[in-house]
N, C-alpha and C. Protein backbone atom coordinates (compact mmCIF):
# COMPACT_ATOMS: atom_id res chain seq x y z
N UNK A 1 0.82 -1.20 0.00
CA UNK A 1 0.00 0.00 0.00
C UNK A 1 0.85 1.25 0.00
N UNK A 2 0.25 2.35 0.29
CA UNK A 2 1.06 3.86 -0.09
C UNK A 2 1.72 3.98 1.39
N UNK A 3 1.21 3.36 1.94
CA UNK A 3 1.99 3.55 3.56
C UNK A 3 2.55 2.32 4.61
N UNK A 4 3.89 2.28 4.98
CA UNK A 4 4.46 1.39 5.72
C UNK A 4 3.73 1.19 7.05
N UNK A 5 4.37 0.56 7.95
CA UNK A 5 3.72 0.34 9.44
C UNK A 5 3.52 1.17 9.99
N UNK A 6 4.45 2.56 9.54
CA UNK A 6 4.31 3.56 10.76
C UNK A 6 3.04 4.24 10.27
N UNK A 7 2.52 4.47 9.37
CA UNK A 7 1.57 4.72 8.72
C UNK A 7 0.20 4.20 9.10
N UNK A 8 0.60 2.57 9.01
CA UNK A 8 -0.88 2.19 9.39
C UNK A 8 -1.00 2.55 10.76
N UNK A 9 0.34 2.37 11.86
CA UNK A 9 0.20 3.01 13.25
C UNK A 9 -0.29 4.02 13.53
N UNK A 10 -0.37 5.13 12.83
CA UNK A 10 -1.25 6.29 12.75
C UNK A 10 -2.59 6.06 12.53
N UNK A 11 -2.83 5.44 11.79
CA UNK A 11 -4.31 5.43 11.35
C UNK A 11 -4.89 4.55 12.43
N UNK A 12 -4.34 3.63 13.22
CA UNK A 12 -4.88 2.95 14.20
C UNK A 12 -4.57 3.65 15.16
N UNK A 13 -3.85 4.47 15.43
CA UNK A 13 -3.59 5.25 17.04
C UNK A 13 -4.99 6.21 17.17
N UNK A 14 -4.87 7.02 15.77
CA UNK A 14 -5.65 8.06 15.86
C UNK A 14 -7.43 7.20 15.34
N UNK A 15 -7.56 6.44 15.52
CA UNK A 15 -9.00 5.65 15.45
C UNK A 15 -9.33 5.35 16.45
N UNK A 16 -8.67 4.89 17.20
CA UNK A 16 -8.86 4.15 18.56
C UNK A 16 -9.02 4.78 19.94
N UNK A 17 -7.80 6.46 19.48
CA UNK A 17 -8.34 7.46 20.67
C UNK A 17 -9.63 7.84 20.60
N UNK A 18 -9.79 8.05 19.30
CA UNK A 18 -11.05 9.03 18.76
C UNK A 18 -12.43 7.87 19.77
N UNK A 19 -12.10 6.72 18.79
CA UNK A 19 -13.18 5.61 19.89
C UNK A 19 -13.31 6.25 20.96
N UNK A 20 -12.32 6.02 21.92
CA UNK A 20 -12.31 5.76 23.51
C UNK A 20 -12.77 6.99 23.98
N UNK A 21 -12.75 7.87 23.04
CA UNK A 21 -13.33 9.15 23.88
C UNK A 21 -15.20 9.13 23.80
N UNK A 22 -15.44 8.29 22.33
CA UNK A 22 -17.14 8.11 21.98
C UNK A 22 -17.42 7.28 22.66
N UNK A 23 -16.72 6.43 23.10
CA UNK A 23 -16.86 5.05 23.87
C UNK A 23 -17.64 5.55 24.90
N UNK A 24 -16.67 6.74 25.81
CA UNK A 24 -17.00 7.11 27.51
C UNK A 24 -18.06 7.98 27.34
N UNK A 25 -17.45 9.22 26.15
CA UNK A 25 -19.07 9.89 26.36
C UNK A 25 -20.45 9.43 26.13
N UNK A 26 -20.68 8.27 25.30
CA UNK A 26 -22.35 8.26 25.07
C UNK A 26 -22.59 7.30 26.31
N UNK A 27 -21.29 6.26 27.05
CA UNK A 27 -21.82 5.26 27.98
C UNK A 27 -22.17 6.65 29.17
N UNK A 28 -21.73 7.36 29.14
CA UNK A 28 -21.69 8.66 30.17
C UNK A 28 -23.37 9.59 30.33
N UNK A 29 -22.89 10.33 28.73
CA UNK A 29 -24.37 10.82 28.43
C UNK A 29 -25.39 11.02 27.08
N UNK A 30 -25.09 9.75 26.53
CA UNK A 30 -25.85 9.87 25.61
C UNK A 30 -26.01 10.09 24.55
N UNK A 31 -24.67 10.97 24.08
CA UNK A 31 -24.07 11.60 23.52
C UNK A 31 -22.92 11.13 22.64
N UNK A 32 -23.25 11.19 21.16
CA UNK A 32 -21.90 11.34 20.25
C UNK A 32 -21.69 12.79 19.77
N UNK A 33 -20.67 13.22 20.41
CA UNK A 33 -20.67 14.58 19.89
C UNK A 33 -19.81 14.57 18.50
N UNK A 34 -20.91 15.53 17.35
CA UNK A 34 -21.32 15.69 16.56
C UNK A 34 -19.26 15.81 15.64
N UNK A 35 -18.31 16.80 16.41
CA UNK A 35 -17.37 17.45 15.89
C UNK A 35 -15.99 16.16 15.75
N UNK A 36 -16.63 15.44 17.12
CA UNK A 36 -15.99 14.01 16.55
C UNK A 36 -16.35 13.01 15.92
N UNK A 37 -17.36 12.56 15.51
CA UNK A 37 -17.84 11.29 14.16
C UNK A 37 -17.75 12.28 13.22
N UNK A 38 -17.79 13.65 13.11
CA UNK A 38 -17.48 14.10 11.68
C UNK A 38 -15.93 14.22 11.39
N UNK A 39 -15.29 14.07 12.15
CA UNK A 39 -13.96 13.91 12.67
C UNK A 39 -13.47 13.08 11.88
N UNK A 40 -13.50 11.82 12.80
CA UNK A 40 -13.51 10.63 12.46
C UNK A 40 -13.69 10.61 10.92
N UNK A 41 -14.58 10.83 10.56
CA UNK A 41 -15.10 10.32 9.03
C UNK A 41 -14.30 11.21 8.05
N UNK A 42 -13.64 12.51 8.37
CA UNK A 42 -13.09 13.11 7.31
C UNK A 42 -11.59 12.49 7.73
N UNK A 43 -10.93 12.12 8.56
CA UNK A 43 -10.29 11.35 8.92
C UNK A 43 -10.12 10.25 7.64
N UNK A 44 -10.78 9.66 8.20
CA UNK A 44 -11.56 7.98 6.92
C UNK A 44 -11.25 8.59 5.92
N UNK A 45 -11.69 9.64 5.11
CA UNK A 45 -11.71 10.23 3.52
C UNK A 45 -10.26 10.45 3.49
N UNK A 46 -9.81 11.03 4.23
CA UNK A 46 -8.19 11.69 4.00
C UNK A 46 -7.46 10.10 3.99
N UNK A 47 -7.40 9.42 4.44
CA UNK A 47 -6.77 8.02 4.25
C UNK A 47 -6.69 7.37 3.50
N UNK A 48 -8.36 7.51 2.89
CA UNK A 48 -8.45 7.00 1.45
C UNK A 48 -8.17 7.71 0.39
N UNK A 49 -8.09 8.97 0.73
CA UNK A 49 -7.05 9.76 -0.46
C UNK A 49 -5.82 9.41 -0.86
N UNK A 50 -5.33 9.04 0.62
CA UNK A 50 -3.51 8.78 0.48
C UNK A 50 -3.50 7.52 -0.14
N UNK A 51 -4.27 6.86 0.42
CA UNK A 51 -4.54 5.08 -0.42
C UNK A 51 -5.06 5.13 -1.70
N UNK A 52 -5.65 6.04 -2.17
CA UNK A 52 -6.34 5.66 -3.32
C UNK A 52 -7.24 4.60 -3.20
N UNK A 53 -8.56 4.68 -2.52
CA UNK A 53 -9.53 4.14 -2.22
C UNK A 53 -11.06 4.96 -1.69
N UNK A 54 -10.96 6.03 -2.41
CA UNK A 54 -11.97 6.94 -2.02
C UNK A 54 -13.58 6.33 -2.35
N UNK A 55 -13.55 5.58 -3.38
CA UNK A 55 -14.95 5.13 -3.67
C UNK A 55 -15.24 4.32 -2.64
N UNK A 56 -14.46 3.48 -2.18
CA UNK A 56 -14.65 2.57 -0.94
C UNK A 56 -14.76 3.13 0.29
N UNK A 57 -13.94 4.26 0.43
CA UNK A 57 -14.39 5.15 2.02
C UNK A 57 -15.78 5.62 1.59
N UNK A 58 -16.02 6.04 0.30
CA UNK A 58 -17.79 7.30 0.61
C UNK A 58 -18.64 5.66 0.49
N UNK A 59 -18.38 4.36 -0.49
CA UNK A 59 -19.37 3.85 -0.08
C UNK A 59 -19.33 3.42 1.08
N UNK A 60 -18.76 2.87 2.14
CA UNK A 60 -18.82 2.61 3.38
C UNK A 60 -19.67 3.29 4.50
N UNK A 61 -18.92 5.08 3.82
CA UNK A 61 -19.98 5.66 4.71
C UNK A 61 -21.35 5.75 4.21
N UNK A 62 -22.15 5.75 2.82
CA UNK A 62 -23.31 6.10 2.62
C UNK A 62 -23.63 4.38 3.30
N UNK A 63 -22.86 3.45 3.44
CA UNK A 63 -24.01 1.95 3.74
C UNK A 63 -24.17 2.00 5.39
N UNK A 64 -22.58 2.56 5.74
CA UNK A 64 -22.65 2.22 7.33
C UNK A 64 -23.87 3.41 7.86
N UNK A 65 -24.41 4.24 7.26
CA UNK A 65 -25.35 5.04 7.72
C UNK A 65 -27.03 4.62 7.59
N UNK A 66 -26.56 4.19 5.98
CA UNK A 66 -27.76 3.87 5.84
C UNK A 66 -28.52 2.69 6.31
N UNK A 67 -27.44 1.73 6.69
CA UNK A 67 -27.89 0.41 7.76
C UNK A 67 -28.57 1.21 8.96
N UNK A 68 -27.96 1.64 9.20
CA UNK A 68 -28.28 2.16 10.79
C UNK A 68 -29.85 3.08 10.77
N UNK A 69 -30.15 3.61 9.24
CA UNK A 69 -31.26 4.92 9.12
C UNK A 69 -32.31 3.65 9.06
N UNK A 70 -32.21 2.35 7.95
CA UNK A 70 -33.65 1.30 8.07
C UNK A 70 -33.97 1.21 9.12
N UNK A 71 -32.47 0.50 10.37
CA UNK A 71 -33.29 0.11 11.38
C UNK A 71 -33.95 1.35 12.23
N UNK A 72 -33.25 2.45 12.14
CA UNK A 72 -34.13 3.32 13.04
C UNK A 72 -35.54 3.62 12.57
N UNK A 73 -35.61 3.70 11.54
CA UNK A 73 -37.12 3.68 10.96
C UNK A 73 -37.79 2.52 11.08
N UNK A 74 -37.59 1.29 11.06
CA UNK A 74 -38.03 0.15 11.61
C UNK A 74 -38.87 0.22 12.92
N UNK A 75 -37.57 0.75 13.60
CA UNK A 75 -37.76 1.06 15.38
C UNK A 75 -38.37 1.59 15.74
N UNK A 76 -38.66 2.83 15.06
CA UNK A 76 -39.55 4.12 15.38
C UNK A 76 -41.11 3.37 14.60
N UNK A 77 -41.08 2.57 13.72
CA UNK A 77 -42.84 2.33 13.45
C UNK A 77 -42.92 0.94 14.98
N UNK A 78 -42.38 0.56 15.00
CA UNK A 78 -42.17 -0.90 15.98
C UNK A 78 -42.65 -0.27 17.67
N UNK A 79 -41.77 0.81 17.76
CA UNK A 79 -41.61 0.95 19.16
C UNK A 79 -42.45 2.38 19.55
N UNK A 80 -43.16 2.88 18.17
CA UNK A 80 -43.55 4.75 18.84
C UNK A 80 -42.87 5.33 19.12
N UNK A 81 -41.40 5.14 19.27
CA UNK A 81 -40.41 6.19 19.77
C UNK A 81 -39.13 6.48 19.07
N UNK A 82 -38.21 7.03 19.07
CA UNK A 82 -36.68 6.71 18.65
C UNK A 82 -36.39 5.57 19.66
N UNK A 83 -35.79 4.52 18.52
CA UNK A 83 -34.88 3.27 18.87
C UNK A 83 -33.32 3.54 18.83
N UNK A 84 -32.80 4.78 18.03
CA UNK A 84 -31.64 4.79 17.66
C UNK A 84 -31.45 6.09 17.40
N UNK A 85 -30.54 6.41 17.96
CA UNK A 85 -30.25 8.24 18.09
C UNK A 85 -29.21 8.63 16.75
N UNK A 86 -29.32 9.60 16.03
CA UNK A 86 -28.86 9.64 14.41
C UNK A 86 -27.74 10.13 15.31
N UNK A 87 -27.53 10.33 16.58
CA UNK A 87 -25.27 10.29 16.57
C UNK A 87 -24.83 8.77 16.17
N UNK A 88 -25.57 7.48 16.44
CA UNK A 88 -25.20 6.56 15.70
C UNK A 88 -25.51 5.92 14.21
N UNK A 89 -26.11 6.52 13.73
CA UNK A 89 -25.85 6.77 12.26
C UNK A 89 -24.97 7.03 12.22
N UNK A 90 -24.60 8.69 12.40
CA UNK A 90 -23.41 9.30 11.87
C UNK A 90 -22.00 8.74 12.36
N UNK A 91 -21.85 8.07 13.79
CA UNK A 91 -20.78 6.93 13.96
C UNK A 91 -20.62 5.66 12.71
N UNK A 92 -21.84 5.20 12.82
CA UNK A 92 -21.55 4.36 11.47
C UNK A 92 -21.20 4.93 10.02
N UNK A 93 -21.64 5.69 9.99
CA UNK A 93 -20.85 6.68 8.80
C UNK A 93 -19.45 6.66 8.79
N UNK A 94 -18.95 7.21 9.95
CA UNK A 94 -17.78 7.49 10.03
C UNK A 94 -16.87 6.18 10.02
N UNK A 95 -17.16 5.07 10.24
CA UNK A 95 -16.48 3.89 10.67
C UNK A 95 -16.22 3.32 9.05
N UNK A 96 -17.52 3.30 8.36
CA UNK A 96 -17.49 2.95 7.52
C UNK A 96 -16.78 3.90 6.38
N UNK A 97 -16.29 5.32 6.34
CA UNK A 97 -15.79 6.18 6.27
C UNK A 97 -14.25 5.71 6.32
N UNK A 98 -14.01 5.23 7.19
CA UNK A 98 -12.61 5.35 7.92
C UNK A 98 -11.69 3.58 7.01
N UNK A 99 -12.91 2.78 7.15
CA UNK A 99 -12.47 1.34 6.98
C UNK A 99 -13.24 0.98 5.26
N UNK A 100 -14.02 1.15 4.72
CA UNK A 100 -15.25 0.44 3.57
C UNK A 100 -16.44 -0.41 4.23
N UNK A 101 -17.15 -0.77 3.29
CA UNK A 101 -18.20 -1.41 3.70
C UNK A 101 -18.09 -2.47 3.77
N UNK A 102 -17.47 -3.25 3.14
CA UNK A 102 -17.16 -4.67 4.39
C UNK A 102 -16.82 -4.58 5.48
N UNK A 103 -16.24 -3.98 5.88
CA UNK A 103 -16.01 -3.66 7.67
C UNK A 103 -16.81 -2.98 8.34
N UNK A 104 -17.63 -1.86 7.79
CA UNK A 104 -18.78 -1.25 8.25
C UNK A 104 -20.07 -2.59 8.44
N UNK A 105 -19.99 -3.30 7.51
CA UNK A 105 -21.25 -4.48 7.56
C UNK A 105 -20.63 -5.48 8.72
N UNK A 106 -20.01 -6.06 8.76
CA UNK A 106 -19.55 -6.39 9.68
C UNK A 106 -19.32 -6.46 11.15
N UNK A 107 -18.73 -4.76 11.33
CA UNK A 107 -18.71 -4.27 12.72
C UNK A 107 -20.47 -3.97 13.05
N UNK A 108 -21.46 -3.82 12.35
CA UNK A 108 -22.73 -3.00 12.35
C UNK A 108 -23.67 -5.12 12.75
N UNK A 109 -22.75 -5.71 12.49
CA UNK A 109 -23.61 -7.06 12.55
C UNK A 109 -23.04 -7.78 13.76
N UNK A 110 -21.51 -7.49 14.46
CA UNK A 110 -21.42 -7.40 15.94
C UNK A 110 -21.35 -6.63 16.81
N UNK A 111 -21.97 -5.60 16.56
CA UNK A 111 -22.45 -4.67 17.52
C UNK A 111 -24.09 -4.81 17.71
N UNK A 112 -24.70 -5.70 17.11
CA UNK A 112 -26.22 -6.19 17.21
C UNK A 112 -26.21 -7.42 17.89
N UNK A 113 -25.09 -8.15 17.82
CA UNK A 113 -25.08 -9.20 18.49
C UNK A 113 -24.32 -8.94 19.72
N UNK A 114 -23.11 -8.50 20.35
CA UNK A 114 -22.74 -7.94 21.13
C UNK A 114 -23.86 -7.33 21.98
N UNK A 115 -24.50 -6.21 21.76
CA UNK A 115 -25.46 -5.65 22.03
C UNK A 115 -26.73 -6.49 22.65
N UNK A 116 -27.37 -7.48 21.47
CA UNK A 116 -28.02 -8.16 22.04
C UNK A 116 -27.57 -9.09 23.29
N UNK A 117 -26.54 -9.66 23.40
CA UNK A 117 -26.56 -10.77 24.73
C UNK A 117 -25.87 -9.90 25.67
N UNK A 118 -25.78 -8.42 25.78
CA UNK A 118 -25.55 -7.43 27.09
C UNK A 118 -26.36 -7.46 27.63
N UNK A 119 -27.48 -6.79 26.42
CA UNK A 119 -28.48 -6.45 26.50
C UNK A 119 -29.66 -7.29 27.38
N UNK A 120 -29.38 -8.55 27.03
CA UNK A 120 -29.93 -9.65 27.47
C UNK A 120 -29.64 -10.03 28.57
N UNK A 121 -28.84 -9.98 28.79
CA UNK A 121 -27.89 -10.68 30.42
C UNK A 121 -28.31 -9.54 31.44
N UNK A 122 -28.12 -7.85 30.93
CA UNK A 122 -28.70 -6.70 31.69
C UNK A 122 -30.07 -7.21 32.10
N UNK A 123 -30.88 -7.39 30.94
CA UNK A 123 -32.32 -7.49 31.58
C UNK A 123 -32.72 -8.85 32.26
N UNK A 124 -31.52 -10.41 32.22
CA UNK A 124 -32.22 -11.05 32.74
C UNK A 124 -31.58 -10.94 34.40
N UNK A 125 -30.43 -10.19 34.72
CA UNK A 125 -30.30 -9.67 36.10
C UNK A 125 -30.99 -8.71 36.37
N UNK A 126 -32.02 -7.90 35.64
CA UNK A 126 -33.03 -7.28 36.17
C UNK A 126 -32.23 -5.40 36.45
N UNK A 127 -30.80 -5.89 36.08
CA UNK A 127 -29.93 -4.54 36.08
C UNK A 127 -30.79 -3.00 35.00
N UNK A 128 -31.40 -3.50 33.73
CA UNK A 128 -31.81 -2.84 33.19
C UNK A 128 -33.54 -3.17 32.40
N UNK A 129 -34.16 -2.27 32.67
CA UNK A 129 -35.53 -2.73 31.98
C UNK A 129 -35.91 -2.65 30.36
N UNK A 130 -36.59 -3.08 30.23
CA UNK A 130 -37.03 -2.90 28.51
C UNK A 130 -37.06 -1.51 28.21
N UNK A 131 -37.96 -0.42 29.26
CA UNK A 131 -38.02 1.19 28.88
C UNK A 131 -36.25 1.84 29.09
N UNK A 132 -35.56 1.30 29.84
CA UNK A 132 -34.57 1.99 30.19
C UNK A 132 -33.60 2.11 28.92
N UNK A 133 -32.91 3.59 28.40
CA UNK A 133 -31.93 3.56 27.44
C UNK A 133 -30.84 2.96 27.79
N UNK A 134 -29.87 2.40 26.73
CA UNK A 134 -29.00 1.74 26.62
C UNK A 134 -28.12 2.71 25.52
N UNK A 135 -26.74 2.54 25.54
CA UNK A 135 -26.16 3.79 24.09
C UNK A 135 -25.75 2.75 23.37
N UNK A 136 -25.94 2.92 21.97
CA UNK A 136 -25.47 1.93 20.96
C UNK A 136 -24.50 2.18 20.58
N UNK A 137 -23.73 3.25 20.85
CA UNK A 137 -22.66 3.76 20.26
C UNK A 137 -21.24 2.60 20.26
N UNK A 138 -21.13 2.54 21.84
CA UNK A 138 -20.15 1.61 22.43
C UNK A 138 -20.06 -0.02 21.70
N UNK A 139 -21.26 -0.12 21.91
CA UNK A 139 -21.66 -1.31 20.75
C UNK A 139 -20.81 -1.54 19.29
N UNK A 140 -21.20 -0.29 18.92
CA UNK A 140 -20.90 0.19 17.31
C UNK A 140 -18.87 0.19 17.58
N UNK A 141 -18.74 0.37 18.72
CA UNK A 141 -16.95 1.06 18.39
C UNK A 141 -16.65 -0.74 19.13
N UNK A 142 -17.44 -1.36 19.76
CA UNK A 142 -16.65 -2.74 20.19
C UNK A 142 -16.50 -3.57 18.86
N UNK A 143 -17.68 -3.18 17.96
CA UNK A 143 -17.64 -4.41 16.93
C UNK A 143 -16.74 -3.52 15.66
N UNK A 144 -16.67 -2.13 15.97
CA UNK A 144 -15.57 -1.72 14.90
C UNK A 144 -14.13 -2.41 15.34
N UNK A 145 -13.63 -2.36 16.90
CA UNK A 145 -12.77 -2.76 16.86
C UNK A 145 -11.84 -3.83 17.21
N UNK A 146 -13.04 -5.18 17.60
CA UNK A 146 -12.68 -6.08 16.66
C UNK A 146 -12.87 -6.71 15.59
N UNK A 147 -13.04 -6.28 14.32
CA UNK A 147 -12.97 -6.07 13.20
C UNK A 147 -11.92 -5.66 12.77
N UNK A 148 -11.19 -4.39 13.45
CA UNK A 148 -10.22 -4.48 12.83
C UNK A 148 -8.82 -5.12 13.42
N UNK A 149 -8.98 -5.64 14.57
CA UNK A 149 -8.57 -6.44 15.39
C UNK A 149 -7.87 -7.65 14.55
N UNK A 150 -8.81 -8.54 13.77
CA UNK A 150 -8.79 -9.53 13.41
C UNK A 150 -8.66 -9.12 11.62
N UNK A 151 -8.96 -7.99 10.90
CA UNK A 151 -8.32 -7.30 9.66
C UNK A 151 -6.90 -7.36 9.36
N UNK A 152 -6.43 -6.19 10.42
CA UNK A 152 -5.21 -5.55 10.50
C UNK A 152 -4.29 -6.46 11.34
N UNK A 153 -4.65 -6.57 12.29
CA UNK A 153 -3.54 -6.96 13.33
C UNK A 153 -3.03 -8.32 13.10
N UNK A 154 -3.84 -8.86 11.94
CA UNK A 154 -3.42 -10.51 12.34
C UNK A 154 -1.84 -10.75 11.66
């Protein structure tokens, strides 16, 4: 590729802080703030510039978003309410932004499963109820990063 190790070390240093900071804030409050998944995602574009892979960063991000926009519309006729807060859209944007859409499909299909048996284990210790919010975000950055865990690192 256009860039040696120290290269990809960058692109994984600076992914992984960016995570850990979305990680704490939405488990915190709720919150993906807005200046970092857009961050992140122009991040993603500039990488794929240097790589020469730009069609694969914008489709990643138009799928990793648009996965995330069905199910919230799903959710919202299903449940009467928001199921899914559009800061995680725009996280999946950005992921898929950062990596393509095989890794966006991917991380977006264990962070549903992840999610689900938390989710599950929360409610069958009675720790969390069916009405109570949960942030999907964390979800979304565990299954981004192992994904690339098992991508990159192997």
């Amino acid at each position: 590729g256009f860039y040696g190790n120290g290269f990809l070390w960058l692109k994984l240093t600076l992914y992984f802080w960016v995570l850990l900071v979305l990680f704490w804030t939405d488990m915190e409050s709720y919150i993906l703030p807005l200046p970092l998944t857009v961050g992140l995602g122009a991040i993603g574009v500039g990488w794929a510039l240097l790589e020469g892979h730009l069609l694969t960063s914008l489709l990643g991000g138009v799928v990793g978003y648009s996965l995330l926009w069905v199910v919230r519309i799903i959710g919202q006729f299903i449940y009467k309410k928001e199921s899914l807060g559009k800061g995680d859209l725009k996280l999946n944007a950005a992921i898929g932004l950062y990596w393509g859409s095989v890794h966006v499909l991917w991380s977006t299909y264990l962070a549903f499963v992840i999610g689900a048996l938390i989710c599950g284990i929360l409610l069958l210790l009675k720790r969390k109820s069916r009405q109570d919010m949960i942030p999907f975000g964390p979800f979304l950055i565990v299954g981004t990063v192992v994904v690339v865990i098992v991508t990159c690192l192997h």
